[in-house]
Protein backbone atom coordinates (compact mmCIF):
# COMPACT_ATOMS: atom_id res chain seq x y z
CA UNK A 1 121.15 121.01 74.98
CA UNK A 2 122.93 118.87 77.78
CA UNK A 3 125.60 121.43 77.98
CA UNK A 4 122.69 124.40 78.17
CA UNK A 5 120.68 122.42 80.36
CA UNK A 6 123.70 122.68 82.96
CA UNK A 7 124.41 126.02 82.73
CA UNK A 8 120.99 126.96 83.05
CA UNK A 9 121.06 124.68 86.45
CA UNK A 10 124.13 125.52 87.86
CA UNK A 11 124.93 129.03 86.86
CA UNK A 12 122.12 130.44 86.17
CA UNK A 13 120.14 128.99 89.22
CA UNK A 14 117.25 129.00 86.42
CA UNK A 15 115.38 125.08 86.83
CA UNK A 16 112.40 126.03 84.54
CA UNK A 17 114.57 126.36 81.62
CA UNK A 18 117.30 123.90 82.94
CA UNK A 19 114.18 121.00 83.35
CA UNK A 20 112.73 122.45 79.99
CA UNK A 21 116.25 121.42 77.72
CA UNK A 22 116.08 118.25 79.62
CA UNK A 23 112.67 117.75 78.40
CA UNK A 24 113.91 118.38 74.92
CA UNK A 25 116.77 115.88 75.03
CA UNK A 26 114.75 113.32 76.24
CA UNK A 27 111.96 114.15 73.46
CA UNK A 28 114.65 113.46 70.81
CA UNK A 29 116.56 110.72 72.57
CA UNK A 30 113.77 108.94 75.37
CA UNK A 31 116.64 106.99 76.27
CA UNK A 32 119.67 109.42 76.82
CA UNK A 33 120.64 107.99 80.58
CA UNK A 34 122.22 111.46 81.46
CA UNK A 35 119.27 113.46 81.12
CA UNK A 36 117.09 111.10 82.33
CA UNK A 37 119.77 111.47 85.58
CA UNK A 38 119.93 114.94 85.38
CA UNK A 39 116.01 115.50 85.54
CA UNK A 40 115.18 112.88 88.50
CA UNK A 41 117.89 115.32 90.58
CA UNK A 42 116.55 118.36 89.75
CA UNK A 43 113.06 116.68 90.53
CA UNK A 44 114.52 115.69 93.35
CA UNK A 45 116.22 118.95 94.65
CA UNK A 46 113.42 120.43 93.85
CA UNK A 47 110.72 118.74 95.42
CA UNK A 48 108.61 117.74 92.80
CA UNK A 49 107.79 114.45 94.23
CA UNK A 50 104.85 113.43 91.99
CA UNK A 51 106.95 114.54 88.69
CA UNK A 52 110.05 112.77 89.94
CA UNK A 53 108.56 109.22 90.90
CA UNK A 54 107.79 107.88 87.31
CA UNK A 55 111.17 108.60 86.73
CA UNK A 56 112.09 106.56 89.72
CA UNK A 57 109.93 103.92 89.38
CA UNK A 58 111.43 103.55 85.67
CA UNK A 59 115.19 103.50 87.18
CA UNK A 60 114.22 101.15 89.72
CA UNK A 61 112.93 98.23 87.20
CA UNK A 62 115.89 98.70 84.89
CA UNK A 63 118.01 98.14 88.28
CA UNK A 64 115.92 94.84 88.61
CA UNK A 65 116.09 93.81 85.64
CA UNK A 66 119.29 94.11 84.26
CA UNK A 67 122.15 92.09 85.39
CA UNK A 68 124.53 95.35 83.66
CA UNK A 69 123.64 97.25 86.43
CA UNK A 70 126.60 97.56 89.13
CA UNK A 71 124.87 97.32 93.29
CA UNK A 72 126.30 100.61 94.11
CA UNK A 73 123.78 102.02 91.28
CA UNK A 74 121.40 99.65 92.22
CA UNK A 75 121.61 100.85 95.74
CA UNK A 76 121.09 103.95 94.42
CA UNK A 77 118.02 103.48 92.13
CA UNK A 78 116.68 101.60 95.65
CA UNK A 79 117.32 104.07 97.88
CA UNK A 80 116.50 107.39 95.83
CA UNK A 81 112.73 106.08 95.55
CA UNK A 82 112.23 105.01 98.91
CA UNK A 83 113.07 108.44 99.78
CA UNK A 84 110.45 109.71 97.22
CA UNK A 85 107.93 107.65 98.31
CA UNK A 86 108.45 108.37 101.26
CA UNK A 87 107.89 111.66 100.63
CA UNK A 88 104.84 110.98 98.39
CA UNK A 89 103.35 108.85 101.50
CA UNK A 90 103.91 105.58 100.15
CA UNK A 91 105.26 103.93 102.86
CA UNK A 92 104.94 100.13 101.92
CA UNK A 93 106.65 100.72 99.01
CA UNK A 94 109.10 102.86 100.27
CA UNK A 95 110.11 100.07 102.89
CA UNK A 96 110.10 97.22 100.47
CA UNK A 97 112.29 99.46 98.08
CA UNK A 98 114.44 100.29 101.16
CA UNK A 99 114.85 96.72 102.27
CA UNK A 100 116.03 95.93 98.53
CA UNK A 101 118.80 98.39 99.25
CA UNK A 102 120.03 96.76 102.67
CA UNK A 103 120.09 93.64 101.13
CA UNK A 104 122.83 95.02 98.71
CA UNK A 105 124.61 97.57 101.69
CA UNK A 106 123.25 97.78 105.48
CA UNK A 107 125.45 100.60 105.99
CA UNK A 108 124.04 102.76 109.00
CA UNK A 109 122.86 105.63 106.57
CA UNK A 110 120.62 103.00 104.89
CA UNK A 111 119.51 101.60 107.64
CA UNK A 112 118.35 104.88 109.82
CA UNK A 113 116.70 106.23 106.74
CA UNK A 114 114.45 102.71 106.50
CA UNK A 115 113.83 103.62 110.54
CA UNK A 116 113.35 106.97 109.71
CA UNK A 117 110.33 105.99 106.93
CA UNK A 118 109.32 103.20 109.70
CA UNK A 119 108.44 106.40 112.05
CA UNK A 120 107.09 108.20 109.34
CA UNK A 121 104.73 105.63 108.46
CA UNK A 122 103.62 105.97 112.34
CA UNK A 123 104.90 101.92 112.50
CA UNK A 124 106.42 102.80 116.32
CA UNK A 125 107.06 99.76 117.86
CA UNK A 126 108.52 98.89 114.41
CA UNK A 127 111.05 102.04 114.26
CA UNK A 128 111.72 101.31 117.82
CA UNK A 129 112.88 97.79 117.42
CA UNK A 130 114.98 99.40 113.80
CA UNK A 131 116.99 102.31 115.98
CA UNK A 132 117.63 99.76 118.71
CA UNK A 133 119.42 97.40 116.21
CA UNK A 134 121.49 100.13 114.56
CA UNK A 135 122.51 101.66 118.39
CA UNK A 136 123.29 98.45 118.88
CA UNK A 137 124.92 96.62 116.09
CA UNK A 138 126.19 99.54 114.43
CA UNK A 139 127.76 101.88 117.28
CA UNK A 140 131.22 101.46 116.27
CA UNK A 141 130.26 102.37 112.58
CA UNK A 142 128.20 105.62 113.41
CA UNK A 143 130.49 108.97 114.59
CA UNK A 144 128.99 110.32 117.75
CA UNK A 145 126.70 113.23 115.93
CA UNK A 146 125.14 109.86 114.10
CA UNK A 147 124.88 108.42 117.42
CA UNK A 148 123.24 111.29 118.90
CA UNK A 149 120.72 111.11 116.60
CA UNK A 150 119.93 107.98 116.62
CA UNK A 151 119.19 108.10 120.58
CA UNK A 152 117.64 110.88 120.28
CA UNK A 153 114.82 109.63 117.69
CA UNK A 154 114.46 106.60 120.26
CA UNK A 155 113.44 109.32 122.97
CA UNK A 156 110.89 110.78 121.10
CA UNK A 157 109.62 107.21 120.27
CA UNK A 158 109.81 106.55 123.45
CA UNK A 159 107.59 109.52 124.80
CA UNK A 160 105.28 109.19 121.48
CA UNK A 161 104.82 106.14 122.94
CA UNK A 162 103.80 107.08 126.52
CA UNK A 163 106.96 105.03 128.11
CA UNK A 164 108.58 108.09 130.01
CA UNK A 165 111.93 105.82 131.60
CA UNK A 166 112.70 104.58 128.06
CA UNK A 167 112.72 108.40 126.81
CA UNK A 168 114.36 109.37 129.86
CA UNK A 169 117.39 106.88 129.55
CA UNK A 170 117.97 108.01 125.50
CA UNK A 171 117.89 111.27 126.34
CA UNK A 172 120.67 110.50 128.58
CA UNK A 173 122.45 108.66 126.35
CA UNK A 174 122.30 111.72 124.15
CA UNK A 175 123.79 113.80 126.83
CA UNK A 176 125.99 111.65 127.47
CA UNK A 177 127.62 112.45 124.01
CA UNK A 178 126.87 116.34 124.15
CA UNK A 179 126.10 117.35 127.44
CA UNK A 180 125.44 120.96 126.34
CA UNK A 181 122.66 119.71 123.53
CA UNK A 182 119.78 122.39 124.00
CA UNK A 183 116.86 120.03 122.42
CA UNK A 184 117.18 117.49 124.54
CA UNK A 185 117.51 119.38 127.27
CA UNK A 186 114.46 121.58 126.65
CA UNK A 187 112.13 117.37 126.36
CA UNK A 188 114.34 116.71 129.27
CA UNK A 189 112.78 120.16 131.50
CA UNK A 190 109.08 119.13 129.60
CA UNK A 191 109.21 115.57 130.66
CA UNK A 192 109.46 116.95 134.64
């Protein structure tokens, strides 16, 4: 079933009957780890957020609770619900699960997708302060498309927020790494 379950996914671009062998598997064997894997992605790549967060949920109290459990997978579990509740609008849970995962890794990638959920849950002053700490602790660590971004989320903070200057100066920050970038450009024409 595993092996039909894959070849329904991956060759046959068919997710009904890929998520309906998974199903199966896990109705004979509730605790078979790769199918229970193989379901929260397809869940996952297929948007079914309120199917995919028991499943996440579950993953995130075995990470939790067992010592077995390595911190890259634990990162994982962490990270992989935030992003679910984010998605599902559960933004206090999404930031508690994220701030489990930087206390295990504050890579960059962790930390703008915890900013990213802090703008989502319309916490501005919050995401501001988050994007400020990764331009500025993490510059060295981000490649200049990363950078980019990251000033160029503070310039839309910045104008959500009604301060003009601080949107202006990220936007030149972002131009400063691709003069040529048509989006901020096109705020930059707006803002005037």
């Amino acid at each position: 079933l595993a092996d039909a379950a894959w070849l329904y996914r991956h060759r046959l671009d068919d997710t009904e009957r890929a998520r309906a062998c998974l199903h199966r598997i896990l109705e004979l064997e509730p605790e078979h780890a790769d199918a229970k894997l193989a379901l929260a992605e397809l869940l996952h790549d297929t948007q079914q957020w309120e199917t995919l967060w028991p499943h996440l949920e579950q993953r995130v109290q075995l990470a939790k609770h067992d010592a077995n459990v390595s911190p890259g997978e634990r990162h994982d579990a962490y990270t992989r619900a935030a992003r679910c509740a984010v998605e599902l609008g559960k933004f206090s849970t999404a930031l508690e699960l994220y701030d489990l995962a930087c206390s295990i890794d504050q890579s960059p990638a962790t930390l703008i997708e915890r900013a990213d959920a802090l703008h989502r849950s319309n916490a501005l002053d919050a995401a501001v302060a988050a994007y400020q700490t990764i331009a500025t602790r993490h510059t060295q660590a981000l490649d200049r498309t990363q950078l980019a971004t990251v000033y160029r989320r503070l310039a839309r903070l910045y104008t959500e927020l009604g301060n003009a200057s601080q949107a202006q100066l990220f936007h030149g920050k972002v131009l400063d790494i691709d003069p040529a970038h048509r989006e901020t450009l096109e705020d930059l024409v707006e803002m005037h």
